[in-house]
Protein backbone atom coordinates (compact mmCIF):
# COMPACT_ATOMS: atom_id res chain seq x y z
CA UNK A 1 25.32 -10.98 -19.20
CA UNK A 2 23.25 -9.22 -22.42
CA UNK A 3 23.48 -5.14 -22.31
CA UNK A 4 18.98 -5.77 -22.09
CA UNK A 5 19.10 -8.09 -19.14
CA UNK A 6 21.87 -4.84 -17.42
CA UNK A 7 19.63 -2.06 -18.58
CA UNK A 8 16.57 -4.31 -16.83
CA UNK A 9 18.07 -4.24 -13.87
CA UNK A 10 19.64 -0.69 -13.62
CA UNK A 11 15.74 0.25 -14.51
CA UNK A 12 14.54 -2.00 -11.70
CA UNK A 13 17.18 -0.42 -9.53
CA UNK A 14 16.42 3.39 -11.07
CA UNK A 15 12.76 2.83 -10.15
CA UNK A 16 12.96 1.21 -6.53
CA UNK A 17 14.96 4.06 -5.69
CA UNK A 18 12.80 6.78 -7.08
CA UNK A 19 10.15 5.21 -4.77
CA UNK A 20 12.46 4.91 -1.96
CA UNK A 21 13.15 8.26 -2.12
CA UNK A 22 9.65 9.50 -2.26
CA UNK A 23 8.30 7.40 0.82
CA UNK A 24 11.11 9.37 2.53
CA UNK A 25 9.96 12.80 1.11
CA UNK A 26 7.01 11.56 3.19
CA UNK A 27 8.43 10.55 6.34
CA UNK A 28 11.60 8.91 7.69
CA UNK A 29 11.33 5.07 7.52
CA UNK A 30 12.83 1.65 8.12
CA UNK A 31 13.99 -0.85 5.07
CA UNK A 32 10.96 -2.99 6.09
CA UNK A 33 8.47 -0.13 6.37
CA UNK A 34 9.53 0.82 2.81
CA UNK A 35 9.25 -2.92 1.76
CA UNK A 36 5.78 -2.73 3.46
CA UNK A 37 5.12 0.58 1.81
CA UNK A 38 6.45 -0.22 -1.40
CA UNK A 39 4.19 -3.08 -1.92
CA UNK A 40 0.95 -1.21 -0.37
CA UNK A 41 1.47 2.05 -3.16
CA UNK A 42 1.67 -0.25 -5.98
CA UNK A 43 -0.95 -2.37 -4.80
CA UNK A 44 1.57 -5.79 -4.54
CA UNK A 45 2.32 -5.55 -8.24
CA UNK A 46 6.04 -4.99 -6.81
CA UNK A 47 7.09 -6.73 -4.07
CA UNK A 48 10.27 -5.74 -2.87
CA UNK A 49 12.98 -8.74 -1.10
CA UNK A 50 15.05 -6.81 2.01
CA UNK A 51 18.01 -8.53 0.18
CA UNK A 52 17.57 -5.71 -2.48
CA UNK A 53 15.86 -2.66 -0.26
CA UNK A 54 19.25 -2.94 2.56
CA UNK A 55 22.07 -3.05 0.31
CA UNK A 56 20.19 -0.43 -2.05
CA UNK A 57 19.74 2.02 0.99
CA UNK A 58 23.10 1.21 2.04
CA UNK A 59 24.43 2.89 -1.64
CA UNK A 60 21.68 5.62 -1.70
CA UNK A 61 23.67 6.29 1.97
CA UNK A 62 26.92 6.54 1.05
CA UNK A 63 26.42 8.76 -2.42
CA UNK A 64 24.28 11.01 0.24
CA UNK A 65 20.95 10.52 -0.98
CA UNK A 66 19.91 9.46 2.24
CA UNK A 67 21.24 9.15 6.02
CA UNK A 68 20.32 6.28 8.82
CA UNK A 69 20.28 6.29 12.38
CA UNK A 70 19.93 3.74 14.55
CA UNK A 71 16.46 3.94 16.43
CA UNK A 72 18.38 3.00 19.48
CA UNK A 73 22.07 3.12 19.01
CA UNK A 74 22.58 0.38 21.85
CA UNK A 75 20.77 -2.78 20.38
CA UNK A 76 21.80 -1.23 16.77
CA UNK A 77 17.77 -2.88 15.75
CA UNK A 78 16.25 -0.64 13.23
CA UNK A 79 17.59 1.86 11.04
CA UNK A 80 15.66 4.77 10.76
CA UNK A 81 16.61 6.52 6.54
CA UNK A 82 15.52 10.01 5.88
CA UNK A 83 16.17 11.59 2.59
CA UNK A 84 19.33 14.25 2.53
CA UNK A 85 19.18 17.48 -0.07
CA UNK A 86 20.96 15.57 -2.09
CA UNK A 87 18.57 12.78 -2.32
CA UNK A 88 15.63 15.60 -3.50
CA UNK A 89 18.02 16.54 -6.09
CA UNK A 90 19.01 13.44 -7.22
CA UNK A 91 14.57 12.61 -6.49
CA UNK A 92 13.94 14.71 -8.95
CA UNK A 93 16.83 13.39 -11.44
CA UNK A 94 15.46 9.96 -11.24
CA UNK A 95 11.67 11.37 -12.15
CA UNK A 96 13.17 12.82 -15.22
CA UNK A 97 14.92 9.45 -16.10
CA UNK A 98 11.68 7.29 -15.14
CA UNK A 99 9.40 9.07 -17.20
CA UNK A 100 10.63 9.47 -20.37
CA UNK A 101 11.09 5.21 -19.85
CA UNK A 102 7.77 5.06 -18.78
CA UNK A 103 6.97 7.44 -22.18
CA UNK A 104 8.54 4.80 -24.48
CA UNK A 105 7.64 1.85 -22.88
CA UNK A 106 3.66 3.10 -23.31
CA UNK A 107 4.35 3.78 -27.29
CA UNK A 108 5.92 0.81 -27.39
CA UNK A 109 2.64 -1.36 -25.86
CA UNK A 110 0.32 1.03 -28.02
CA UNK A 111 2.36 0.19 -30.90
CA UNK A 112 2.08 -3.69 -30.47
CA UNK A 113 -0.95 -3.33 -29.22
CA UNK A 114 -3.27 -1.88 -31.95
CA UNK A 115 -1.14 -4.28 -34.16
CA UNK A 116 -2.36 -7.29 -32.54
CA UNK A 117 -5.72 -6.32 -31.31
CA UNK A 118 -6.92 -3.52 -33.44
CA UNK A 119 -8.08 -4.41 -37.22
């Protein structure tokens, strides 16, 4: 695997974190609802698969970011993921991290951009 196609999806993972973690700064929520949620505050341009959300909340759960309960312990059917202290910290890490990518990947675009469309 090439060091870009890692750092691609460490970024992908970086970012649907970050928005995991602020739908939960919000209010406590299933995978699905954040799926759902995900893909309503970006307006479908991401589109989340619950093969990624689960096993990503699973790691943001045991690093602390986040807990789960089971909405009803018996049938063990949805599990409910609020965001810990930790997870604000580490929230507010992952802003930091996103936005000076988000920084060079807009100088990068203006860059290419007035080259190609600006004479």
């Amino acid at each position: 695997m090439s060091s870009s196609n890692n750092e691609k999806k460490v970024w992908i993972k970086h970012i649907t974190g970050l928005l995991i973690l602020r739908i939960l700064k919000d209010t406590p929520a299933y995978g699905n609802q954040i799926a759902d949620e995900i893909k309503r505050i970006t307006q479908d341009t991401v589109k989340p698969n619950p093969n990624f959300i689960y096993p990503l909340l699973r790691e943001m759960e045991e690093n602390g970011y986040v807990e789960g309960s089971w909405e009803n312990p018996n049938t063990r059917g949805k599990r409910i993921y609020t965001i810990t202290e930790n997870g604000l910290v580490y929230f507010e890490q992952l802003k930091e991290v996103a936005q000076a990518k988000f920084l060079e990947i807009e100088r990068c675009q203006k860059v290419i951009r007035s080259f190609l469309f600006e004479e």
